[in-house]
Protein backbone atom coordinates (compact mmCIF):
# COMPACT_ATOMS: atom_id res chain seq x y z
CA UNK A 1 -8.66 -52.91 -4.96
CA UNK A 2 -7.44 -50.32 -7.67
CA UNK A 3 -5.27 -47.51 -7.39
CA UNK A 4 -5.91 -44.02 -8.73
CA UNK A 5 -3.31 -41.51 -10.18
CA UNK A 6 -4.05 -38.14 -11.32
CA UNK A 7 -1.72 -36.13 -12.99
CA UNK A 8 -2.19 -32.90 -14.68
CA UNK A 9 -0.06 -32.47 -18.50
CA UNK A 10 0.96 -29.44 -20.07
CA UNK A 11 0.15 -30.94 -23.73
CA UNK A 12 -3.44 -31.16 -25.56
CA UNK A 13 -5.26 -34.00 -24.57
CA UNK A 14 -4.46 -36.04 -27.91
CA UNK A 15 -0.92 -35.97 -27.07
CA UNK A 16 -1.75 -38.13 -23.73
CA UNK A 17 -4.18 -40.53 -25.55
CA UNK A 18 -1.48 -41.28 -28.27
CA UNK A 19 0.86 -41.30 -25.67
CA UNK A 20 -0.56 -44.11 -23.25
CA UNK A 21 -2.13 -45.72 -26.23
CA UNK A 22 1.52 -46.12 -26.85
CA UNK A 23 2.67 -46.46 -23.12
CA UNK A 24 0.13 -49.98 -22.54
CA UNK A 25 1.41 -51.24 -26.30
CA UNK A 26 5.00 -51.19 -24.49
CA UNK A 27 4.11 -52.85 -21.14
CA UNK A 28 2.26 -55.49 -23.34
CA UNK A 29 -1.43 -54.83 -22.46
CA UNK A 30 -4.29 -55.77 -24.48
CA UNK A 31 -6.28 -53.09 -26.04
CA UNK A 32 -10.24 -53.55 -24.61
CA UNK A 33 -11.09 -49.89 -25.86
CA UNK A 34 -10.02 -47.12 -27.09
CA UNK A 35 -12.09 -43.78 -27.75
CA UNK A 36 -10.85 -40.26 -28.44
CA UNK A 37 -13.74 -38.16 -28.28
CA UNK A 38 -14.71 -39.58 -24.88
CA UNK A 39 -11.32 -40.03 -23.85
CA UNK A 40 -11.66 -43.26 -22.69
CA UNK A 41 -9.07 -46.10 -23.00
CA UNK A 42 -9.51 -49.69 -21.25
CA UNK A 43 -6.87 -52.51 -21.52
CA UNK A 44 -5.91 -55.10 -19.48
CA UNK A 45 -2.14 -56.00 -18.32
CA UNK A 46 -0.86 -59.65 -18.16
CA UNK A 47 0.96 -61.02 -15.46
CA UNK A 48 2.74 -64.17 -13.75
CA UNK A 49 3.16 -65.83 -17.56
CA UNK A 50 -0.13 -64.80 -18.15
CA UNK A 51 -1.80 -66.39 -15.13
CA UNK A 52 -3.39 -63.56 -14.37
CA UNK A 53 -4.77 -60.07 -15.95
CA UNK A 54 -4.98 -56.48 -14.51
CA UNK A 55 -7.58 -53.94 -15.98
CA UNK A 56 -6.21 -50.87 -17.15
CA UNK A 57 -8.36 -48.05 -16.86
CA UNK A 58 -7.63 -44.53 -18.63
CA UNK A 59 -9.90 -40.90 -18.45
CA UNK A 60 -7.93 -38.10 -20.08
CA UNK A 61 -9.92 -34.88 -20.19
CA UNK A 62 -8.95 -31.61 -21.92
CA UNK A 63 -8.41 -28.35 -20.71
CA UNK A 64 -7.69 -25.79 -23.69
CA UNK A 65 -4.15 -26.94 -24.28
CA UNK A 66 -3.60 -28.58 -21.53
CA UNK A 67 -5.32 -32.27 -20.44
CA UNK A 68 -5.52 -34.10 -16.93
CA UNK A 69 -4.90 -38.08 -17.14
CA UNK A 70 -6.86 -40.21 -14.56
CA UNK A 71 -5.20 -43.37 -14.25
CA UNK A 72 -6.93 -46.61 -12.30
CA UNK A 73 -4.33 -50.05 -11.69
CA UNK A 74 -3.79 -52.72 -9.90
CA UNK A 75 -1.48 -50.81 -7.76
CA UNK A 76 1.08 -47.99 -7.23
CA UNK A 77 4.45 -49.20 -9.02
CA UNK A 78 2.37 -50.28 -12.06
CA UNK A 79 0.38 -46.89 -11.76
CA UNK A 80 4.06 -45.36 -11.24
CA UNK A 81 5.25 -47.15 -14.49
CA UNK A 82 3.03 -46.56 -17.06
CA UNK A 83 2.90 -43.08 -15.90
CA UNK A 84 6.32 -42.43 -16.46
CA UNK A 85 5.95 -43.97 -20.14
CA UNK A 86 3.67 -41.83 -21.05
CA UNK A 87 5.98 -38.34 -19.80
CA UNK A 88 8.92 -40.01 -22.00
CA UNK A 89 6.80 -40.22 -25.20
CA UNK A 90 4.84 -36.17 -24.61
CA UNK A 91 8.30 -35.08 -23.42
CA UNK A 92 10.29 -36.70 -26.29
CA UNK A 93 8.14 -38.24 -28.97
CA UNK A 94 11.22 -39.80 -30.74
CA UNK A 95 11.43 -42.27 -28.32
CA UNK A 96 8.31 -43.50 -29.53
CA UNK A 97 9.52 -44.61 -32.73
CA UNK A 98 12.48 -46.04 -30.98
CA UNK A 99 10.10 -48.33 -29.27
CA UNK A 100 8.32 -49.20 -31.98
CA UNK A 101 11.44 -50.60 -34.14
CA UNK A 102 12.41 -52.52 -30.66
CA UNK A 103 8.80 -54.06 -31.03
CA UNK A 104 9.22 -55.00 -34.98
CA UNK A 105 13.17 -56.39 -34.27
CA UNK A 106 11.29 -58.24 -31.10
CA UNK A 107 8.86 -59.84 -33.47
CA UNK A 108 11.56 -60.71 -36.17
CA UNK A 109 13.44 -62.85 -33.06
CA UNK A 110 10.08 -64.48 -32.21
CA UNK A 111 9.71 -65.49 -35.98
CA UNK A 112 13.25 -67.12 -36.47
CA UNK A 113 12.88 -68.80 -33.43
CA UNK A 114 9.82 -70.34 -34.70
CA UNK A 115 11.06 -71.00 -38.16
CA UNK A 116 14.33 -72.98 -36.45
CA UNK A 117 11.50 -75.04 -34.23
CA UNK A 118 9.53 -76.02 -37.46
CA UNK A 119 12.57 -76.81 -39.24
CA UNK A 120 14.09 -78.94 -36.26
CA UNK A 121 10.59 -80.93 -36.09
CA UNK A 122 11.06 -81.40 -39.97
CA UNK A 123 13.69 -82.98 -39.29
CA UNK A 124 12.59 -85.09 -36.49
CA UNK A 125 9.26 -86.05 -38.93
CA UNK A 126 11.40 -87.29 -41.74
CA UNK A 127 13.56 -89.57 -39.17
CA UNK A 128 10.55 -91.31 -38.31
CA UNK A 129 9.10 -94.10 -40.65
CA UNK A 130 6.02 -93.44 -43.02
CA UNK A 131 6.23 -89.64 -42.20
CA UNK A 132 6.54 -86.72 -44.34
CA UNK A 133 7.58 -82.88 -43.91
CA UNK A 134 4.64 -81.73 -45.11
CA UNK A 135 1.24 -83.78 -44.55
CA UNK A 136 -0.98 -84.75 -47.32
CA UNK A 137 -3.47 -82.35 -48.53
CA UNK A 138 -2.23 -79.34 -47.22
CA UNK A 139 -0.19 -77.25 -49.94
CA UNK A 140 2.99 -75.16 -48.83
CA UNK A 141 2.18 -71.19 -49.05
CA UNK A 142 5.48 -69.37 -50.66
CA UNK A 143 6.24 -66.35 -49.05
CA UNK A 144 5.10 -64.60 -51.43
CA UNK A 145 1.58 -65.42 -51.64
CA UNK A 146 1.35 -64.73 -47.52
CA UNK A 147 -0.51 -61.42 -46.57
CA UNK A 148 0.92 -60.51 -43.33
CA UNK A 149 -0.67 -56.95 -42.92
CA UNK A 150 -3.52 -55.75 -44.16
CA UNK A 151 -4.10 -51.81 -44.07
CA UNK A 152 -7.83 -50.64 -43.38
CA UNK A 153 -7.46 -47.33 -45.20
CA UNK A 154 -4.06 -46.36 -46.62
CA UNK A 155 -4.88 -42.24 -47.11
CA UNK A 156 -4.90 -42.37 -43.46
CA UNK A 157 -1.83 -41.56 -41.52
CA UNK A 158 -3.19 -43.07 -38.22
CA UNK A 159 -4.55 -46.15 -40.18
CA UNK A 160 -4.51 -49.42 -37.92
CA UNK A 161 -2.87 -52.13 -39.51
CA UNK A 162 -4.45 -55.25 -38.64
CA UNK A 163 -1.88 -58.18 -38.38
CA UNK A 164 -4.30 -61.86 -38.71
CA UNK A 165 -1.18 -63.90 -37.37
CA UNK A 166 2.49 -63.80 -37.12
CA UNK A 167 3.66 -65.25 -40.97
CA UNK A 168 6.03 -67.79 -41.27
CA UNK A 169 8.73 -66.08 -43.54
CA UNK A 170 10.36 -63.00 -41.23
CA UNK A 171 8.48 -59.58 -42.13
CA UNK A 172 11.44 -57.11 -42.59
CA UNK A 173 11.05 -53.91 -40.77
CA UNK A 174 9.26 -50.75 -42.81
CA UNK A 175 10.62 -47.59 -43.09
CA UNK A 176 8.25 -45.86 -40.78
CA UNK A 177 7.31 -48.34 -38.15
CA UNK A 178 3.72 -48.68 -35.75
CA UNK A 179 3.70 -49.77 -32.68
CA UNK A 180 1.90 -53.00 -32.16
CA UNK A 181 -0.60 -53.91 -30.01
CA UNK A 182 -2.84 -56.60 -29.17
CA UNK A 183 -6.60 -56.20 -29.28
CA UNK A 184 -8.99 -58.47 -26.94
CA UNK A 185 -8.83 -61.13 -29.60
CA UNK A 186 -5.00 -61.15 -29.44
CA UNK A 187 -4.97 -59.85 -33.43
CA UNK A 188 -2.10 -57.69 -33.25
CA UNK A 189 -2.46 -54.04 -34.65
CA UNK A 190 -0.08 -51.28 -35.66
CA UNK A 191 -0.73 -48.05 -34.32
CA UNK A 192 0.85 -45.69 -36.79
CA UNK A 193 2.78 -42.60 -35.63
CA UNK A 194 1.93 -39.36 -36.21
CA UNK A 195 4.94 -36.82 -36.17
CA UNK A 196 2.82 -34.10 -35.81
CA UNK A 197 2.03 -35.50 -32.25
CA UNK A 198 5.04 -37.30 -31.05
CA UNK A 199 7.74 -34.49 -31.47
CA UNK A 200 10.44 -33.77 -29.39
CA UNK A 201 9.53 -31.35 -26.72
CA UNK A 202 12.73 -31.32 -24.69
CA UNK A 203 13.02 -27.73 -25.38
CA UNK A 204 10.10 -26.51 -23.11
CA UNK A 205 9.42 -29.69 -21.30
CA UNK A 206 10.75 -32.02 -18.85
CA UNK A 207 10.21 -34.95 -16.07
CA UNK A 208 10.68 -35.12 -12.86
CA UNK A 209 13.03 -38.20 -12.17
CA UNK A 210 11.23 -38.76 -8.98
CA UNK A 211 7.33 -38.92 -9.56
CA UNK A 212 7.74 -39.18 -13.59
CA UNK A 213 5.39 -36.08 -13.81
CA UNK A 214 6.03 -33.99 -16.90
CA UNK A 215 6.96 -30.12 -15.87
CA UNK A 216 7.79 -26.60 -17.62
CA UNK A 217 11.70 -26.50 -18.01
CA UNK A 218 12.74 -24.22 -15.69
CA UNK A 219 10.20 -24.84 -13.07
CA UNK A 220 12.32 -25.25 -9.90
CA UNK A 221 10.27 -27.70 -8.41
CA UNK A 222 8.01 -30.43 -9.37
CA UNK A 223 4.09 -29.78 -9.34
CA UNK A 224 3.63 -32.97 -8.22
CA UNK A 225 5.84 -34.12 -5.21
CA UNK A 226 7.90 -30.80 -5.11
CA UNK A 227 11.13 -32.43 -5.57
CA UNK A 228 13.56 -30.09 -6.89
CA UNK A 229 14.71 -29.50 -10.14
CA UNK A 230 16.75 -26.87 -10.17
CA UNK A 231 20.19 -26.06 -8.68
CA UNK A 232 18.74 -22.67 -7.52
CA UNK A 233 15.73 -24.38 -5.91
CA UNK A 234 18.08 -26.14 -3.34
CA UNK A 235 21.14 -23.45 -2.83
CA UNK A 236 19.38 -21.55 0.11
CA UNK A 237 18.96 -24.62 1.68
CA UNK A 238 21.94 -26.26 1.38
CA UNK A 239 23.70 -22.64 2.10
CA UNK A 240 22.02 -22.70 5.00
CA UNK A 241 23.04 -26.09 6.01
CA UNK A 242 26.43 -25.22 5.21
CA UNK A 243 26.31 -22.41 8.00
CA UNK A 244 24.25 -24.59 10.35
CA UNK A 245 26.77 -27.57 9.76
CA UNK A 246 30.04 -25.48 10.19
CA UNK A 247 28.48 -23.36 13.62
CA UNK A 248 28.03 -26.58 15.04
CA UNK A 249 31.29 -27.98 14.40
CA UNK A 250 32.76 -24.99 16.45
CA UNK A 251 30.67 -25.22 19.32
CA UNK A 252 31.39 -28.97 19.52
CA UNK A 253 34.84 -28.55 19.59
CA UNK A 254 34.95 -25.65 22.15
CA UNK A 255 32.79 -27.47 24.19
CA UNK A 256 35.48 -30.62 24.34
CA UNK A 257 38.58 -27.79 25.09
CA UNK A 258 36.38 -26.88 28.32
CA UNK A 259 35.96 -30.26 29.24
CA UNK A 260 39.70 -30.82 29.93
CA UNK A 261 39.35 -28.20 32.67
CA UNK A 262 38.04 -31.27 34.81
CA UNK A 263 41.09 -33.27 34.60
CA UNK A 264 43.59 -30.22 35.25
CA UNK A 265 41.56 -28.51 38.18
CA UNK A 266 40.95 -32.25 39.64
CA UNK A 267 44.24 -33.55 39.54
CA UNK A 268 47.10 -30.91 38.58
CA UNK A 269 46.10 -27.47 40.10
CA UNK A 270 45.98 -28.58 43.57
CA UNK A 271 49.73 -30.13 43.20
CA UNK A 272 50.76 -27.44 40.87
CA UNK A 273 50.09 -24.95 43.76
CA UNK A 274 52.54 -27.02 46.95
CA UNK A 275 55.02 -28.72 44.69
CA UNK A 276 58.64 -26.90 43.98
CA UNK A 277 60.10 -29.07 41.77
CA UNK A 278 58.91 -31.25 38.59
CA UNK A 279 60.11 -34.73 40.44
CA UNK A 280 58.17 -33.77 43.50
CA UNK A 281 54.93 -32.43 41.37
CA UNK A 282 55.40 -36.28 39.80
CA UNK A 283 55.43 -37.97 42.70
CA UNK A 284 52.58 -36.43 44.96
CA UNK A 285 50.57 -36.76 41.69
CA UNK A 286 51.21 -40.45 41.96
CA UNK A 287 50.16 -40.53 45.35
CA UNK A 288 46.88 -38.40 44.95
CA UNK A 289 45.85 -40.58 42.50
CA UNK A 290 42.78 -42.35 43.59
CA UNK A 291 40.03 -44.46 41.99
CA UNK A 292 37.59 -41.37 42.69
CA UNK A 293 39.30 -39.07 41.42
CA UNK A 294 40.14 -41.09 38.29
CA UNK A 295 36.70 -41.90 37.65
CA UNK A 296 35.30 -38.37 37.80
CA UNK A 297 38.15 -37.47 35.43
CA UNK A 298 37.43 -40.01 33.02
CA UNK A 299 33.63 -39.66 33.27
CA UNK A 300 33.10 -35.99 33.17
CA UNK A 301 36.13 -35.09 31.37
CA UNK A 302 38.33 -37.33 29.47
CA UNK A 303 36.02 -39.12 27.85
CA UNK A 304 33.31 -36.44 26.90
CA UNK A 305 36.05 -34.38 25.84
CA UNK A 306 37.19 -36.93 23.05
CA UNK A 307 32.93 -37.77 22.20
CA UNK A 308 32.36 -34.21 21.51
CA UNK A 309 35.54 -33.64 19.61
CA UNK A 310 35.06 -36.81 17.05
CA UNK A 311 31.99 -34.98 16.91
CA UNK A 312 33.30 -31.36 16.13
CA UNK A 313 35.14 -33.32 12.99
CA UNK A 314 32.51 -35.38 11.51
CA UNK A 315 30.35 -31.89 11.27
CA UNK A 316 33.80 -30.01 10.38
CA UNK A 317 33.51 -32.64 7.15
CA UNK A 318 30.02 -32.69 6.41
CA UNK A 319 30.00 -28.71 6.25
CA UNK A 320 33.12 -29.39 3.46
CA UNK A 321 30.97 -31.46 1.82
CA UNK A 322 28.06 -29.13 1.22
CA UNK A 323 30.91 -26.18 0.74
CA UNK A 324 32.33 -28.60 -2.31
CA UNK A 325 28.77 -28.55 -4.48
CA UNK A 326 28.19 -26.71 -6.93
CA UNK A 327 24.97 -25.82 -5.69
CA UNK A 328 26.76 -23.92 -3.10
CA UNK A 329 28.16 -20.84 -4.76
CA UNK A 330 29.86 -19.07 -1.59
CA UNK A 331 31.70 -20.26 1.15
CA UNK A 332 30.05 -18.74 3.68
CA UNK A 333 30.96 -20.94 7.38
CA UNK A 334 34.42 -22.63 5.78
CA UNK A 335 36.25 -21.15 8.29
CA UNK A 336 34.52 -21.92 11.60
CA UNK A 337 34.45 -25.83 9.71
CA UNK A 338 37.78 -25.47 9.81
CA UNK A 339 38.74 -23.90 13.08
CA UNK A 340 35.97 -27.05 14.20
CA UNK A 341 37.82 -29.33 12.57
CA UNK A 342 41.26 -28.29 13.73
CA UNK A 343 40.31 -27.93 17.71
CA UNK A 344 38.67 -31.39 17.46
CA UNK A 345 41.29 -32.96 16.57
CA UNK A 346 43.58 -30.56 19.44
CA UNK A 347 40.69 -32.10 22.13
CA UNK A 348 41.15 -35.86 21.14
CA UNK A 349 45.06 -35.29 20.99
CA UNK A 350 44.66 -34.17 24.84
CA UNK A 351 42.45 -36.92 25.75
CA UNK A 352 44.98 -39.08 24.36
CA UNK A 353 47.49 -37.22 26.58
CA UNK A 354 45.70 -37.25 29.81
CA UNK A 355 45.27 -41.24 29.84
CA UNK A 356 49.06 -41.39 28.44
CA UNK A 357 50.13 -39.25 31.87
CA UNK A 358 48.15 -40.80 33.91
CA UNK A 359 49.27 -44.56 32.85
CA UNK A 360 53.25 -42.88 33.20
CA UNK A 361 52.38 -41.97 36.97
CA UNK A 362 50.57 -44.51 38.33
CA UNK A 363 53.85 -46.86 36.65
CA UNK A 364 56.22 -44.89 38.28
C-alpha cells in the first residue's frame, strides 16, 4: 500500500526536480531514474539497516511557472518528510549546498574510520607469524596515482561525477561541492549545483511549519491545510475569543453571587425577621439548624456557588491570556474579565464564610 501526496509549487518545474533529486540524495535513497523532460524520478529508500527498501515514486508536471509534484511512499510521515525537504531547498536553495558539504565531511569520517580499521588489522597481521602487511603480489597504490572522481563532461555545470569507490587516502572537500547520491549499482554520483536554480527565495516565498507546503509570503493562510500564517489571519478570532472568554467570566460569577440567596433566605431571613438581639438571632439559628435544611443549603447553594465562581476565574484568566498576545491589538472585554475575576473570588470567599458560620453555631 502506497501513499499519495500532491502538492502544488509556486516555482518552474526544474526547481522541484533539482529539488527532490536533492531531497532523496539527503534521506539516503538510491537513484532508479531520473528524467527531466518526462518528469519522472524513481528511487528507492532503505530501511531497518537496510533490511528492507521502499520505492520512491516522483511525477512533477509544469504549469507555466509554476509545477505540481505527485509524490507516491510507503506512507504519510515519509511522504510528510521528503516533502518538507524539498520546500527548504525551492524556498532557500543555500541550504542545499549546506547539505551537500555535510555529505562530503560525512564521507571524510567514513574514510578515517576505515583507514584506522586497516591500520589496526596491520597491526594485528604483523603480530601473527609468517604474515605480512601487505600480501604478495599485490602492489600498494600511492595516493597519488588513485582516481577517486571521474567527471563525464567538465563544460557542463550539472555534470555527474561518477565516484567508482570510496579511495583509501581522505578526498578533501572542493570548493563548490555536489551532492552525492547512490545509483542502483550503489556507484555514488555528485549531482552538481546549479546557482541559477537553488537561490534563496526567502524574499517572496515561505513554508508552512505545519504541512511543509511552500506559500507566497504574505499569504495569511496555508493553501494546503489552511493553517495560519499570519498574525492578522488569527486576530478576529482570537478578538473574538477574548470577548467570548471575558462575557463568560461575568456571567459565571454573577451566577455564584445569586446562589448565596439560598443559604440567606433558608436559614437567616426567617430568624432575622423574630429575633431582637444578635445573641438571640445566634441561638435560634442554632436551634433551626437541621440536617434538611443544611443539605439544601449546601447542595443548591454553597457548593454551586463556589463551582461556578472557580469557574468565573479560570475564564477571568484565560480572557488575560488572549488580551496579553500580540495578536490581540485592543482590549476589548478586559474589564468584564476583571469584574469576573474579582466577584469570583467575592463568591468563594462567601462560601468559605457560610460553612465557617455554620461550623461556629452548631459548636456553640
Amino acid at each position: 500500500m502506497t501513499y499519495t501526496e500532491i502538492r502544488p509549487f509556486p516555482v518552474p518545474a526544474t526547481v522541484v526536480m533539482r529539488s527532490t533529486l536533492f531531497a532523496l540524495a539527503t534521506k539516503g535513497a538510491k537513484l532508479a531514474a531520473y528524467n527531466e523532460e518526462t518528469g519522472v524520478i524513481v528511487a528507492t529508500l532503505p530501511k531497518r539497516l537496510g533490511l528492507q527498501k521502499d520505492d520512491i515514486i516522483v511525477r512533477v508536471r509544469p504549469f507555466d511557472e509554476t509545477s505540481q509534484l505527485e509524490l507516491n511512499a510507503a506512507d504519510a510521515q515519509q511522504a510528510h518528510e521528503i516533502i518538507q525537504i524539498i520546500s527548504t531547498y525551492v524556498t532557500d536553495g543555500a541550504k542545499a549546498e549546506a547539505n551537500a558539504n555535510i555529505q562530503w565531511i560525512d564521507m571524510q569520517k567514513q574514510q578515517a574510520n576505515r583507514i584506522k580499521r586497516k591500520q589496526l588489522a596491520n597491526k594485528a597481521r604483523n603480530l601473527i607469524p609468517g604474515q605480512s602487511s601487505a600480501p604478495s603480489g599485490e602492489t600498494p597504490v600511492s595516493p597519488s596515482s588513485e582516481q577517486a572522481l571521474t567527471t563525464t563532461d567538465q563544460s557542463d555545470e550539472n555534470a555527474l561525477v561518477e565516484m567508482a569507490e570510496i579511495p583509501e587516502t581522505p578526498i578533501p572537500i572542493p570548493d563548490n561541492p555536489g551532492v552525492l547520491v547512490k545509483n542502483q549499482q550503489d556507484r555514488v554520483i555528485e549531482l552538481k549545483i546549479d546557482p541559477q536554480i537553488f537561490t534563496d527565495r526567502t524574499a517572496y516565498l515561505t513554508m508552512c511549519q505545519g504541512c511543509g507546503a511552500t506559500v507566497m509570503k504574505g499569504s495569511a493562510y496555508c493553501s494546503q491545510c489552511a493553517r495560519p500564517l499570519t498574525l492578522e489571519a488569527v486576530q478576529p478570532e482570537l478578538r473574538g475569543n477574548a470577548r467570548k472568554t471575558a462575557s463568560s467570566s461575568l456571567r459565571y460569577s454573577l451566577a455564584a453571587i445569586a446562589l448565596n440567596i439560598v443559604p440567606l433566605l433558608l436559614l437567616v431571613v426567617p430568624l432575622a425577621l423574630t429575633s431582637q438581639t444578635a445573641d438571640s438571632f445566634l441561638e435560634a439559628f442554632a436551634a433551626s439548624l437541621t440536617p434538611l435544611k443544611l443539605g439544601i443549603s449546601l447542595v443548591l447553594g454553597v457548593a454551586p456557588s463556589m463551582f461556578l465562581g472557580w469557574r468565573g476565574i479560570v475564564l477571568g484568566q484565560r480572557a488575560n491570556w488572549y488580551h496579553n498576545l500580540r495578536a490581540v491589538t485592543d482590549n476589548a472585554g478586559a474589564s468584564k474579565a476583571a469584574v469576573g475575576s474579582a466577584l469570583g473570588w467575592l463568591a468563594i470567599y462567601m462560601g468559605v464564610a457560610w460553612v465557617i458560620f455554620t461550623v461556629i453555631a452548631l459548636f456553640l
